[in-house]
N, C-alpha and C. Protein backbone atom coordinates (compact mmCIF):
# COMPACT_ATOMS: atom_id res chain seq x y z
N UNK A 1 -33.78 -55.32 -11.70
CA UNK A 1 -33.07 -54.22 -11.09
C UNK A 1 -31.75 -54.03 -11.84
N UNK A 2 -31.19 -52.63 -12.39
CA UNK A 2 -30.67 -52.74 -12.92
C UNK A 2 -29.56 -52.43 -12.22
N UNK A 3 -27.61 -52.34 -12.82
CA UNK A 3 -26.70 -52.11 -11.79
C UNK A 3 -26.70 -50.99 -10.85
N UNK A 4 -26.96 -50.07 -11.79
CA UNK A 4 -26.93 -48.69 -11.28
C UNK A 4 -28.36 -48.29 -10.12
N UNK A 5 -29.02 -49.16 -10.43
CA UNK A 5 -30.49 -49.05 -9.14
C UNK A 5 -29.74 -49.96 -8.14
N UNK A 6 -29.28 -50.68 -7.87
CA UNK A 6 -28.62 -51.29 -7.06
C UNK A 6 -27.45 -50.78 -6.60
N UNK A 7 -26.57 -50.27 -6.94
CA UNK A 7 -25.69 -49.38 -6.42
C UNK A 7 -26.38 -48.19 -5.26
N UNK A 8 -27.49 -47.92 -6.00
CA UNK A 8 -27.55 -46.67 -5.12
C UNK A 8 -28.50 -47.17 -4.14
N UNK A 9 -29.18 -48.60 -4.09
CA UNK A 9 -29.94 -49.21 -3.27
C UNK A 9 -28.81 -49.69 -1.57
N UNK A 10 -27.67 -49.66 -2.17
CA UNK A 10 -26.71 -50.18 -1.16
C UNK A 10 -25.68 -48.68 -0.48
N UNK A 11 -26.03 -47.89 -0.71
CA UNK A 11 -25.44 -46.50 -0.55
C UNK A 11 -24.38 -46.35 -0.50
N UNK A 12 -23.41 -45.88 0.44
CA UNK A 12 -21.96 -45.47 0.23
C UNK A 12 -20.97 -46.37 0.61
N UNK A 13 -19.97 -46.07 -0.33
CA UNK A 13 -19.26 -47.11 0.06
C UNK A 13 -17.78 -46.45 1.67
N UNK A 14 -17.46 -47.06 1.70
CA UNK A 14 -16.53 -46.75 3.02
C UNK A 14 -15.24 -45.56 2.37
N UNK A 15 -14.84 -46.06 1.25
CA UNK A 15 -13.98 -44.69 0.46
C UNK A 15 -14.60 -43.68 -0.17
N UNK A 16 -15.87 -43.76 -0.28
CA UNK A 16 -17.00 -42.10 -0.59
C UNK A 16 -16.81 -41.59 0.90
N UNK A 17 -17.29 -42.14 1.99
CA UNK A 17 -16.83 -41.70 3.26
C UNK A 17 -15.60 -40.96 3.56
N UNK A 18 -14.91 -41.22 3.36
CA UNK A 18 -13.66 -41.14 4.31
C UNK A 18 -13.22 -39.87 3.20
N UNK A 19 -13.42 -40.48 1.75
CA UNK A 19 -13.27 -38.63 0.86
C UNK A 19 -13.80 -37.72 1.45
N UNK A 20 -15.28 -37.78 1.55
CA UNK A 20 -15.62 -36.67 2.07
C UNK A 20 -15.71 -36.04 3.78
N UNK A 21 -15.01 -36.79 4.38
CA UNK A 21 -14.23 -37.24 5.88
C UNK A 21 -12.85 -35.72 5.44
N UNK A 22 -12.17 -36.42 4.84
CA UNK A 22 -10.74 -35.63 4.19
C UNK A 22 -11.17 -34.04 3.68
N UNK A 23 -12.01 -33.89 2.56
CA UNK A 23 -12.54 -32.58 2.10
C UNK A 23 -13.08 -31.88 3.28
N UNK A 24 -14.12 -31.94 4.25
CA UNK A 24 -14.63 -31.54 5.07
C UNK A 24 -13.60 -31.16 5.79
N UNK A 25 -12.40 -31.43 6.82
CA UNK A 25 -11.70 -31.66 7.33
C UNK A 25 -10.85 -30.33 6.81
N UNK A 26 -10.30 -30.43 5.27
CA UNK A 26 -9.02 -29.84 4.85
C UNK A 26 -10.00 -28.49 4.73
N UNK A 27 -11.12 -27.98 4.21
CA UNK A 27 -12.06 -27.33 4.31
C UNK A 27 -11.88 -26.42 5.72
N UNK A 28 -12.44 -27.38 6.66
CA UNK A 28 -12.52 -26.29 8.43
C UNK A 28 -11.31 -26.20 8.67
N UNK A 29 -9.86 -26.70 8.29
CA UNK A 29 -8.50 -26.29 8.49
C UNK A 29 -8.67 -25.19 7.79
N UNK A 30 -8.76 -25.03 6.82
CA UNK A 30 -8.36 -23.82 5.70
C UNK A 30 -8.78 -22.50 6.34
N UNK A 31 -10.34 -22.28 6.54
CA UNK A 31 -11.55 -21.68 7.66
C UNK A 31 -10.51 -20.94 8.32
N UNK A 32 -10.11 -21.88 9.73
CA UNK A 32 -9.42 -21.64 10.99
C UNK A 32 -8.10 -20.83 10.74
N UNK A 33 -7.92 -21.43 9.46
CA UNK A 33 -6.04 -20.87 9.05
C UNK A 33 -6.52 -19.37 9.01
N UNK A 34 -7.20 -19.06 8.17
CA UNK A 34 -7.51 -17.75 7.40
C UNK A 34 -7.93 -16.96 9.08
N UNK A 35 -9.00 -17.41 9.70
CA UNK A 35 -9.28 -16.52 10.63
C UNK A 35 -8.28 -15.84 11.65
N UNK A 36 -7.59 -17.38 11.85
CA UNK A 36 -6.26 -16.79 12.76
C UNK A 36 -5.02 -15.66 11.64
N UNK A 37 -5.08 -15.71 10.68
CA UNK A 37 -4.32 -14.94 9.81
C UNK A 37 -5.01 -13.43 9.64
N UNK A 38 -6.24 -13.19 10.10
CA UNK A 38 -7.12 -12.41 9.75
C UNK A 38 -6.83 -11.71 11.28
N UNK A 39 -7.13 -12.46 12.52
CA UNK A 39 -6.74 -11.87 14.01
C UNK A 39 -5.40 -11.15 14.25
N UNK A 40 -4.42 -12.37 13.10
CA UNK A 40 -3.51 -11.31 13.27
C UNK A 40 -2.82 -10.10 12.83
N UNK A 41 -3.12 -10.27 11.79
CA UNK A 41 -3.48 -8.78 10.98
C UNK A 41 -4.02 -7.71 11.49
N UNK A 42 -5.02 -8.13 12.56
CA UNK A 42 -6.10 -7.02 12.98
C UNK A 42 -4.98 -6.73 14.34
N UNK A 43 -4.22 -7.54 14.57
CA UNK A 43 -3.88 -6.61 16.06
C UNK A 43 -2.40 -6.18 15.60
N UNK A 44 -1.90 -6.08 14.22
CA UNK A 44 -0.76 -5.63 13.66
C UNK A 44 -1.25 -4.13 13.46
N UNK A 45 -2.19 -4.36 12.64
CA UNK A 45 -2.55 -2.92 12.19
C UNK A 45 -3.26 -2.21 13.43
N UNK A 46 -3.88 -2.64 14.63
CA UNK A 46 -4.18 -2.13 15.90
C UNK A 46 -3.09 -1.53 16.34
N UNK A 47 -1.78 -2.56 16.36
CA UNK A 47 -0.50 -2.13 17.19
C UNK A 47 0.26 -0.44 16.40
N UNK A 48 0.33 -0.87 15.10
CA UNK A 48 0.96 0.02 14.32
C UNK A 48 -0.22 1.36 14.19
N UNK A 49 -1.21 1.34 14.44
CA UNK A 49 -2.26 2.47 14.53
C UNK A 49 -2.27 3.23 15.79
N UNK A 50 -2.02 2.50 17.19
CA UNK A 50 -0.99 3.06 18.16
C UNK A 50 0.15 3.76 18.16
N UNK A 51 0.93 2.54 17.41
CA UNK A 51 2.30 3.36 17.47
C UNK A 51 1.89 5.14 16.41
N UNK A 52 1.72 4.82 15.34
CA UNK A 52 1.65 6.39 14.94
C UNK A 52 0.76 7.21 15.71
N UNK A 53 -0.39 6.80 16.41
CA UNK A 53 -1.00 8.23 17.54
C UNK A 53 0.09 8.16 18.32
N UNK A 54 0.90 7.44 18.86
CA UNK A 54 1.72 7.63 20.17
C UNK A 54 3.24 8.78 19.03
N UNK A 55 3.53 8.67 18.29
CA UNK A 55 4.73 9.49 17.61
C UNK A 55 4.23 10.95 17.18
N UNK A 56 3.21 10.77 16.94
CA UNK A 56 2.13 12.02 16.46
C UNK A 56 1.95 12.55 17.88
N UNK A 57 1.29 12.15 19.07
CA UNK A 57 1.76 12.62 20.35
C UNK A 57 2.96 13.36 20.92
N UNK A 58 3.97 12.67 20.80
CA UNK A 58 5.16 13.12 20.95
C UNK A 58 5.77 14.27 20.14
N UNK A 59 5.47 14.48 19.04
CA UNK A 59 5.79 15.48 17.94
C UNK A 59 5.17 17.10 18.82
N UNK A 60 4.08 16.34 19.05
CA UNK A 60 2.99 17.44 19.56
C UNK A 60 3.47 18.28 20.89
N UNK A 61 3.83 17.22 21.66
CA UNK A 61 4.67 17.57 22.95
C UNK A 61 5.61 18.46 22.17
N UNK A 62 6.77 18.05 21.56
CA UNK A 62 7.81 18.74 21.24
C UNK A 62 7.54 19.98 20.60
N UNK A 63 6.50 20.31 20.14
CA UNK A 63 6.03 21.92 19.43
C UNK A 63 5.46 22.29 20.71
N UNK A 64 4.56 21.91 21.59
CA UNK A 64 4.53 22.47 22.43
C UNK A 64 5.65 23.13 23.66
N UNK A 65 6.23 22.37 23.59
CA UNK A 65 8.22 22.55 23.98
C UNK A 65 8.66 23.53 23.54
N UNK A 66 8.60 23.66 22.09
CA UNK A 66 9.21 24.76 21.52
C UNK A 66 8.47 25.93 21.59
N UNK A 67 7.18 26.02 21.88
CA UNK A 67 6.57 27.45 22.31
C UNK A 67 7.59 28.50 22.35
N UNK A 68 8.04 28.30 23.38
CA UNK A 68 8.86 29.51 24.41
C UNK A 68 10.52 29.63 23.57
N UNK A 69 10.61 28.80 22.41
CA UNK A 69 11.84 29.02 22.02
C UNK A 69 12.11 30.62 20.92
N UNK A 70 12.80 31.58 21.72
CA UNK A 70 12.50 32.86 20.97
C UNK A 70 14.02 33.52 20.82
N UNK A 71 14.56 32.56 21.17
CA UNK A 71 16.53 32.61 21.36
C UNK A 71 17.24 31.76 20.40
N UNK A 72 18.38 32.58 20.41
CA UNK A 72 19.21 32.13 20.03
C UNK A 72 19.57 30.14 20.51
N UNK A 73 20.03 29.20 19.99
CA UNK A 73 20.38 27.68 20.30
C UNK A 73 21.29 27.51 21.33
N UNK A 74 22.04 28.19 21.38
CA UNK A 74 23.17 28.49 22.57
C UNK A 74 22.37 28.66 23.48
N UNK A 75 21.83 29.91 23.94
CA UNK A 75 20.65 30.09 25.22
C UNK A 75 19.59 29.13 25.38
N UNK A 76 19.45 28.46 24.56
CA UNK A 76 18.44 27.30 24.58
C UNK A 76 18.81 26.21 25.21
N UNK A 77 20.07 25.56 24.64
CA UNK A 77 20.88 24.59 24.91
C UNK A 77 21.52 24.86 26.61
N UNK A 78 21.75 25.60 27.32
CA UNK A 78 21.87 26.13 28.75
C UNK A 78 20.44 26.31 29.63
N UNK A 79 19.63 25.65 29.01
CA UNK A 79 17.87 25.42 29.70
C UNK A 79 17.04 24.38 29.77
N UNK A 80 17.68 23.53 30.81
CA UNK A 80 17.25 22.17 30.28
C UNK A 80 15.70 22.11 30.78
N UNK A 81 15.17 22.93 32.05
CA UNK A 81 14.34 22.88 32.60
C UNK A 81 13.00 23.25 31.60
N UNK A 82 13.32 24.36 31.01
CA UNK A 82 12.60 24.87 30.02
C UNK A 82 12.30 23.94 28.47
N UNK A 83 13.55 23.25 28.09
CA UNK A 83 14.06 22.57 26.81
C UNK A 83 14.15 21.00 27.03
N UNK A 84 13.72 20.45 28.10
CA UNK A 84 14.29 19.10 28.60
C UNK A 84 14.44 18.00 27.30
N UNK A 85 13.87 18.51 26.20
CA UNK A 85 13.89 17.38 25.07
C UNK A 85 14.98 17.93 23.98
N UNK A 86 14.45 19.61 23.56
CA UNK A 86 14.95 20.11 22.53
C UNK A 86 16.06 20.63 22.67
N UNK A 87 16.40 20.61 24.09
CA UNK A 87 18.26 21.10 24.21
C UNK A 87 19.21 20.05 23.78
N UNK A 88 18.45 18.43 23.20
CA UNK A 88 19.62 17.90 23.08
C UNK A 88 19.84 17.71 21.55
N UNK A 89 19.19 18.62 20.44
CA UNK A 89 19.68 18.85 19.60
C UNK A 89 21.16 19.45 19.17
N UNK A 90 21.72 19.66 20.21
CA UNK A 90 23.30 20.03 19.69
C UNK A 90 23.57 21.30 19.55
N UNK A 91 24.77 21.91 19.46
CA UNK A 91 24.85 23.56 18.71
C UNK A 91 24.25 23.30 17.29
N UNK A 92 24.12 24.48 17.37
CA UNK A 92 23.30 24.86 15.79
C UNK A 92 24.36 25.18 14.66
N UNK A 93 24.19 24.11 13.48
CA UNK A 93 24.92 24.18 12.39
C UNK A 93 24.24 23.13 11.22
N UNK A 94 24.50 23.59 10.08
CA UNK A 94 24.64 22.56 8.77
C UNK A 94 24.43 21.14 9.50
N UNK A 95 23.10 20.18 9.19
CA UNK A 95 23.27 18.91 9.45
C UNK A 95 23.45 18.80 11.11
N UNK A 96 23.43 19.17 11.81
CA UNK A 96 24.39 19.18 13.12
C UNK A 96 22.80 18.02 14.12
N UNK A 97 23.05 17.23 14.64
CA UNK A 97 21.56 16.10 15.31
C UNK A 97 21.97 15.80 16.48
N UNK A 98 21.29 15.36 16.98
CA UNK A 98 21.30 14.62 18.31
C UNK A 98 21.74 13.37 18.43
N UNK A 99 21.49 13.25 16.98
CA UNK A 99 21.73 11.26 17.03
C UNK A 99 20.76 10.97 17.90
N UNK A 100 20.12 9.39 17.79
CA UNK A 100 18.72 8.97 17.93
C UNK A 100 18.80 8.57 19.76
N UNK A 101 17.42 9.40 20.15
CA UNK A 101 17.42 9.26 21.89
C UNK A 101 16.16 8.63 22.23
N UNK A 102 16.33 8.36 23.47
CA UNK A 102 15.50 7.46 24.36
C UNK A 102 14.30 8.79 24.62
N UNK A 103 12.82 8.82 24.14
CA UNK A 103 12.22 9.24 25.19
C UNK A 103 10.89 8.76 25.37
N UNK A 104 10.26 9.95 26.51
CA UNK A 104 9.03 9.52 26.76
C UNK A 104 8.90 7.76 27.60
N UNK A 105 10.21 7.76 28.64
CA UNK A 105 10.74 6.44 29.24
C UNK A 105 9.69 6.67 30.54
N UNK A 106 9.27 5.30 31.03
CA UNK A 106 8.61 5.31 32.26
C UNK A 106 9.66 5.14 33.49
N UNK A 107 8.86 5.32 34.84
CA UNK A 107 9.55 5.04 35.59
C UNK A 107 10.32 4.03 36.27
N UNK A 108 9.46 2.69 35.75
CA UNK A 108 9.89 1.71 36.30
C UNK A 108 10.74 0.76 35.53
N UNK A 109 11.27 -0.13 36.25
CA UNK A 109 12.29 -1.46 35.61
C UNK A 109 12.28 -1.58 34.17
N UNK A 110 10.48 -1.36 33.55
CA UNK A 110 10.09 -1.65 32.45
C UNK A 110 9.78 -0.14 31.23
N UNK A 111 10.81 0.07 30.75
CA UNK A 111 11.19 1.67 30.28
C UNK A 111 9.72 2.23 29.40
N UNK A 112 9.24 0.94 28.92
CA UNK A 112 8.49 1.36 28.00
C UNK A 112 7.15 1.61 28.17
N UNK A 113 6.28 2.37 27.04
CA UNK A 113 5.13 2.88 27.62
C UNK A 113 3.75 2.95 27.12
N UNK A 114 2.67 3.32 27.50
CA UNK A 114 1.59 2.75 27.09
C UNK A 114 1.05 3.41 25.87
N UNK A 115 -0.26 3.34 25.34
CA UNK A 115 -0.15 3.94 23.90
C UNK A 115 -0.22 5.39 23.84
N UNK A 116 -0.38 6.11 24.93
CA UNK A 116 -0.34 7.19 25.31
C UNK A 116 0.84 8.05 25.97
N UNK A 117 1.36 7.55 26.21
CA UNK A 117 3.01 7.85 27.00
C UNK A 117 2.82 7.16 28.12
N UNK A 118 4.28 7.97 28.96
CA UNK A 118 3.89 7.18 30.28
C UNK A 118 2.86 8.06 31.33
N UNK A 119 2.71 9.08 31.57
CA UNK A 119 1.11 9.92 31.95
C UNK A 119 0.15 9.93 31.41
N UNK A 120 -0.78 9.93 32.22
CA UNK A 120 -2.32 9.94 32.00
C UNK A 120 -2.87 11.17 32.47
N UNK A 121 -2.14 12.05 32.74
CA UNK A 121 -2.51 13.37 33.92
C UNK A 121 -3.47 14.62 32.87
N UNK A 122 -2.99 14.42 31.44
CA UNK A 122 -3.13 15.65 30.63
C UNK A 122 -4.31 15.12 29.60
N UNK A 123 -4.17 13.97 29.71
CA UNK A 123 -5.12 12.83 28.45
C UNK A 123 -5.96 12.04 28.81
N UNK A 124 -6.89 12.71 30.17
CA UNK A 124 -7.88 11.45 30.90
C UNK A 124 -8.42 11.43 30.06
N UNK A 125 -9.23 11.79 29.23
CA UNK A 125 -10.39 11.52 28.28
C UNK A 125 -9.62 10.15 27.59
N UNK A 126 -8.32 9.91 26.52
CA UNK A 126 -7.73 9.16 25.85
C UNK A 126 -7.69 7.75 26.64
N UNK A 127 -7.46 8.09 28.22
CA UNK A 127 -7.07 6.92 29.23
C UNK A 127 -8.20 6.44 29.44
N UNK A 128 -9.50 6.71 29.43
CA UNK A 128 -10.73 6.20 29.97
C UNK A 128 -11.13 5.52 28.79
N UNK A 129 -10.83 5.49 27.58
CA UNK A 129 -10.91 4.64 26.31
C UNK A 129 -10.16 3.87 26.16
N UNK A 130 -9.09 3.52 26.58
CA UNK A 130 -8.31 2.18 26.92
C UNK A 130 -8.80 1.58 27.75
N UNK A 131 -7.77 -0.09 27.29
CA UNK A 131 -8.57 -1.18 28.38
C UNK A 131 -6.51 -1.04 28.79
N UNK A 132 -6.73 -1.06 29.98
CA UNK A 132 -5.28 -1.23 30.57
C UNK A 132 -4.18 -2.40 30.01
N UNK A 133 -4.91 -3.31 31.07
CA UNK A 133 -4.60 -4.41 30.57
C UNK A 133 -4.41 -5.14 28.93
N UNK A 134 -5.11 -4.99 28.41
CA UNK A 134 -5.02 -5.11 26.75
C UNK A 134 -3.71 -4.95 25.88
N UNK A 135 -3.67 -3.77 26.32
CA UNK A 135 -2.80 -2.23 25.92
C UNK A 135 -1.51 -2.60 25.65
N UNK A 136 -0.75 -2.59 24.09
CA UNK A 136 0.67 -3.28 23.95
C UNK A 136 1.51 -1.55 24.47
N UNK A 137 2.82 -2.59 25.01
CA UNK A 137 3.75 -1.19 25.45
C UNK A 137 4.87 -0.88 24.40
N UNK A 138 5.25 0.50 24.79
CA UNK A 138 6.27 1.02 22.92
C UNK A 138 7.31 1.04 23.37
N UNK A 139 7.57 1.51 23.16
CA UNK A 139 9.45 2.15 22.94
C UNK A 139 9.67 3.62 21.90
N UNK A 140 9.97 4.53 22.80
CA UNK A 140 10.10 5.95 21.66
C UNK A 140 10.87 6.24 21.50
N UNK A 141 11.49 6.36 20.62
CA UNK A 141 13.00 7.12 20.14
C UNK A 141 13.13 8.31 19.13
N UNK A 142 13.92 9.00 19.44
CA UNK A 142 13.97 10.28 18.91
C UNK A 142 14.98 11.31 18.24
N UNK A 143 14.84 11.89 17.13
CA UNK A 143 16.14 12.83 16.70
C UNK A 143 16.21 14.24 16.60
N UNK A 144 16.55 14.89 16.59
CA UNK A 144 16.51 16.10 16.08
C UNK A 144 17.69 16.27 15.50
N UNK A 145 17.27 17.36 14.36
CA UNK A 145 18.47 17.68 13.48
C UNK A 145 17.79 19.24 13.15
N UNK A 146 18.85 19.85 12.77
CA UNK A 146 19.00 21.45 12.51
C UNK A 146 18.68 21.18 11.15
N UNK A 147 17.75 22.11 10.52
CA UNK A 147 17.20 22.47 9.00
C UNK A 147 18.06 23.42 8.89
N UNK A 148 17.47 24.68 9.37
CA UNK A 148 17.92 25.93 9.41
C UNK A 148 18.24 26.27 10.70
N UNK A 149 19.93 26.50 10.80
CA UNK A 149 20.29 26.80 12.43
C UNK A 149 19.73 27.92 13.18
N UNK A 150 19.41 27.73 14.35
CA UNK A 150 18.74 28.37 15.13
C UNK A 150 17.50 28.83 14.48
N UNK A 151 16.82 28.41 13.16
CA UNK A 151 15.48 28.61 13.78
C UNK A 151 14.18 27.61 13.14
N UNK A 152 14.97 26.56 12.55
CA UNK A 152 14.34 25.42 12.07
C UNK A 152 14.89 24.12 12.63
N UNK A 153 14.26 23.25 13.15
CA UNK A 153 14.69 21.39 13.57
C UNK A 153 13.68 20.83 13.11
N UNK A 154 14.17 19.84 12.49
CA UNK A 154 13.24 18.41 12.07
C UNK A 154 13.30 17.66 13.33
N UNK A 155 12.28 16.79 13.51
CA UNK A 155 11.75 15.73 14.42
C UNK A 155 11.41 14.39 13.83
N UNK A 156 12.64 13.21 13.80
CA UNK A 156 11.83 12.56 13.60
C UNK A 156 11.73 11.22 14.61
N UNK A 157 10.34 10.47 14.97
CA UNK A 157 9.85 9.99 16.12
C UNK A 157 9.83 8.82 15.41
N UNK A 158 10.62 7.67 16.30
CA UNK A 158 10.23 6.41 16.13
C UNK A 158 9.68 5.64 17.05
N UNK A 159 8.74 4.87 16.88
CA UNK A 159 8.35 4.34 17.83
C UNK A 159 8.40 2.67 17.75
N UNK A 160 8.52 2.13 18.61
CA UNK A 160 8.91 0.90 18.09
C UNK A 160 7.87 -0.72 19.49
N UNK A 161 7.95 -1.34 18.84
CA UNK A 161 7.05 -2.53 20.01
C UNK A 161 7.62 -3.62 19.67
N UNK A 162 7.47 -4.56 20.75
CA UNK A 162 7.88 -5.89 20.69
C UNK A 162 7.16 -7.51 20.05
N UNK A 163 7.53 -8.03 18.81
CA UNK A 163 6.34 -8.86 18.43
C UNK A 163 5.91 -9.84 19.71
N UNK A 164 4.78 -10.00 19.33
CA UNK A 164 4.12 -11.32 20.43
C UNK A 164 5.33 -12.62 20.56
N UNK A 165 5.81 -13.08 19.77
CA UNK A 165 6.60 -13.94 19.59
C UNK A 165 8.15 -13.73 20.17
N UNK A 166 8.22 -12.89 20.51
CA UNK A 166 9.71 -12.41 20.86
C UNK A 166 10.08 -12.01 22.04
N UNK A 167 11.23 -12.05 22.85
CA UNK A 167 11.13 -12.49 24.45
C UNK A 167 11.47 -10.59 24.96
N UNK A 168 10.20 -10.34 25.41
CA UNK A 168 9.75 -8.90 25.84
C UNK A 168 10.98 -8.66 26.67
N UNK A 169 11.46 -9.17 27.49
CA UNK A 169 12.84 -8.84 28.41
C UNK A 169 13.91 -8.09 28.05
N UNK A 170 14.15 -8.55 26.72
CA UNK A 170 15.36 -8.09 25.86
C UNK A 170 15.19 -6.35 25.87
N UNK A 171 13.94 -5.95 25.40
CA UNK A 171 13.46 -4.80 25.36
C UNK A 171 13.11 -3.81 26.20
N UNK A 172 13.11 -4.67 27.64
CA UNK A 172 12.30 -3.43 28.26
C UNK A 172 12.90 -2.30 28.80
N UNK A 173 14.44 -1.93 28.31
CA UNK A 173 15.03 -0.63 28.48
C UNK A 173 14.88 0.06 27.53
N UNK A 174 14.39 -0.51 26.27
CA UNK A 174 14.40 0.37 24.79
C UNK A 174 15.59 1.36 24.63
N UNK A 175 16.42 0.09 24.50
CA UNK A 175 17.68 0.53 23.97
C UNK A 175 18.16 0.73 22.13
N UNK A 176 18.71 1.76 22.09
CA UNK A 176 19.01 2.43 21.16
C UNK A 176 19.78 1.36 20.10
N UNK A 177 19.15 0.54 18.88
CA UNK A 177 19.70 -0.20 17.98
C UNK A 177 18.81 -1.01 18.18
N UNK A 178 17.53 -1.37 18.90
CA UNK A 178 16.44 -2.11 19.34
C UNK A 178 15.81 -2.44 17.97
N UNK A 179 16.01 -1.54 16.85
CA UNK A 179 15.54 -1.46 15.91
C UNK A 179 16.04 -2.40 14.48
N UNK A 180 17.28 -2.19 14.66
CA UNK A 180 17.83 -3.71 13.61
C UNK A 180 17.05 -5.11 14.14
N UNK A 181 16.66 -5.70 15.07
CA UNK A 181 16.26 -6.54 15.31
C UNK A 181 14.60 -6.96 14.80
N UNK A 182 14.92 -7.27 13.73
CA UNK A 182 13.56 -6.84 12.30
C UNK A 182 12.51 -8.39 12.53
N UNK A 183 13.42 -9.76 13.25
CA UNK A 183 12.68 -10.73 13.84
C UNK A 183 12.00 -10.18 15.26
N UNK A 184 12.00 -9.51 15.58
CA UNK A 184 11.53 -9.57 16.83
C UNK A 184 10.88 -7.96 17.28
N UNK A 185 11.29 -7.44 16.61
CA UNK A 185 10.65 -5.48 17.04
C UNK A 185 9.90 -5.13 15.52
N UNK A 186 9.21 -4.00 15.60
CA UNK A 186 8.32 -3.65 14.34
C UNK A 186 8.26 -2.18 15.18
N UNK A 187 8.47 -0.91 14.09
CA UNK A 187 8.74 -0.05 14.49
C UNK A 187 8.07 0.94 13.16
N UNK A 188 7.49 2.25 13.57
CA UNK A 188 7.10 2.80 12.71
C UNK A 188 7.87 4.19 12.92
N UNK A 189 7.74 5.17 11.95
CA UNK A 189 8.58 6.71 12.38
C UNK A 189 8.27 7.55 11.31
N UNK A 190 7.70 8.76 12.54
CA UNK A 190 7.03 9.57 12.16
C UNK A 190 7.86 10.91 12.03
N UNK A 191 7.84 11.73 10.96
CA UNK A 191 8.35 12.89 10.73
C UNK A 191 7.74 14.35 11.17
N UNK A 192 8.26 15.34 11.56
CA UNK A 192 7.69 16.88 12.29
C UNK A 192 8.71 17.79 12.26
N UNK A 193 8.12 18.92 12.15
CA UNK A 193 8.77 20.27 12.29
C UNK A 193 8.74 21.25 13.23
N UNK A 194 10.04 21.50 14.05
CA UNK A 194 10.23 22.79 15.12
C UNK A 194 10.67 24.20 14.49
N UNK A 195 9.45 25.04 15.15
CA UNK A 195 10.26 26.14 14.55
C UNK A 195 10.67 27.22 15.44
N UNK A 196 11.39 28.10 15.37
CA UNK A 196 11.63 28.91 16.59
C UNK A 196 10.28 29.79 16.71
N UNK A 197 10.09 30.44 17.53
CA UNK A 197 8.94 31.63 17.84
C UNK A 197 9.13 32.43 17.57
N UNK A 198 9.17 33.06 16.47
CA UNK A 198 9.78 34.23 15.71
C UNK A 198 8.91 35.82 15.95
N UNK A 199 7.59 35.13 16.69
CA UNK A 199 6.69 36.27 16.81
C UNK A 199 6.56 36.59 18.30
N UNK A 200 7.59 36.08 19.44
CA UNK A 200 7.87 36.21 20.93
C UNK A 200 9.35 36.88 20.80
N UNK A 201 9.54 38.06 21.77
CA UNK A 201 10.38 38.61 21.88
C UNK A 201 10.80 38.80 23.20
């Protein structure tokens, strides 16, 4: 019998073991790492695929807002009932904004809102495709600024959420500067155009 038939007559030794103990091991770590890196990815780009339907929403509201705008900014700005968003663009001038506002706030303790706003009244179809519970909540913030006075405004919509990791409390007024806080909020912002109704008299 020669060495090498005898070696393999006596099989493994206790450190062939325990190598392939270690490889196997560092192997299903690696696996697990990647998947959980992969889950979370998937509910980043879930969250942030929200946030832009929910700013794209809001844009939409606000052209619908502006329908009825066929006046002068002055007469506009004296109509809040009519304008409740777009009167707080300011008098009309060069550059002239709102500086960045709170909207689309819910009613309760907890300001912020679901991926849809805070109603469901106009968007049952959208609401019956959510799982409630699931559902991360936003934060919307908003500007307007004068292009062309009195009969052009830019819109632009930010929307912003709280990471998993970060203590939701801090946030739930979605207060205005919520957004420097780059450890803990992730915020996307979406750009739109108001124009006056130039064809209503």
């Amino acid at each position: 019998m020669t060495r090498e038939q005898a070696r393999k007559a006596g099989g493994y030794s206790l450190i062939e073991v325990l190598v392939v103990i270690v490889i196997t091991t560092v192997g299903f770590l690696s696996l697990i790492n990647l998947q959980i890196g992969t889950l979370h990815a998937v509910g980043t780009s879930r969250s942030m695929l929200q946030a832009i339907n929910l700013a794209e929403h809001f844009i939409e509201s606000l052209k619908v807002e502006a329908l009825p705008w066929n006046m002068d900014a002055a007469a506009m700005l004296t109509q809040p009932e009519r304008f409740p968003n777009l009167r707080l663009v300011g008098a009309a001038g060069p550059g002239g904004s709102s500086g960045w506002v709170r909207g689309m706030l819910a009613d309760d303790s907890d300001r912020r809102v679901g991926p849809i706003g805070p109603g469901t009244g106009a968007d049952e179809g959208v609401a019956a495709e959510l799982v409630p519970d699931r559902e991360r909540r936003y934060c919307v913030h908003y500007r307007l600024t004068w292009i062309v006075p009195d009969y052009l405004i830019r819109a632009d919509v930010r929307v912003l959420w709280i990471r998993d990791e970060a203590n939701i409390e801090l946030y739930d007024e979605c207060p205005i500067g919520m957004e420097s806080d780059l450890a803990n909020v992730s915020s996307v912002t979406v750009p739109g155009t108001l124009m006056r109704n130039v064809f209503s008299g």
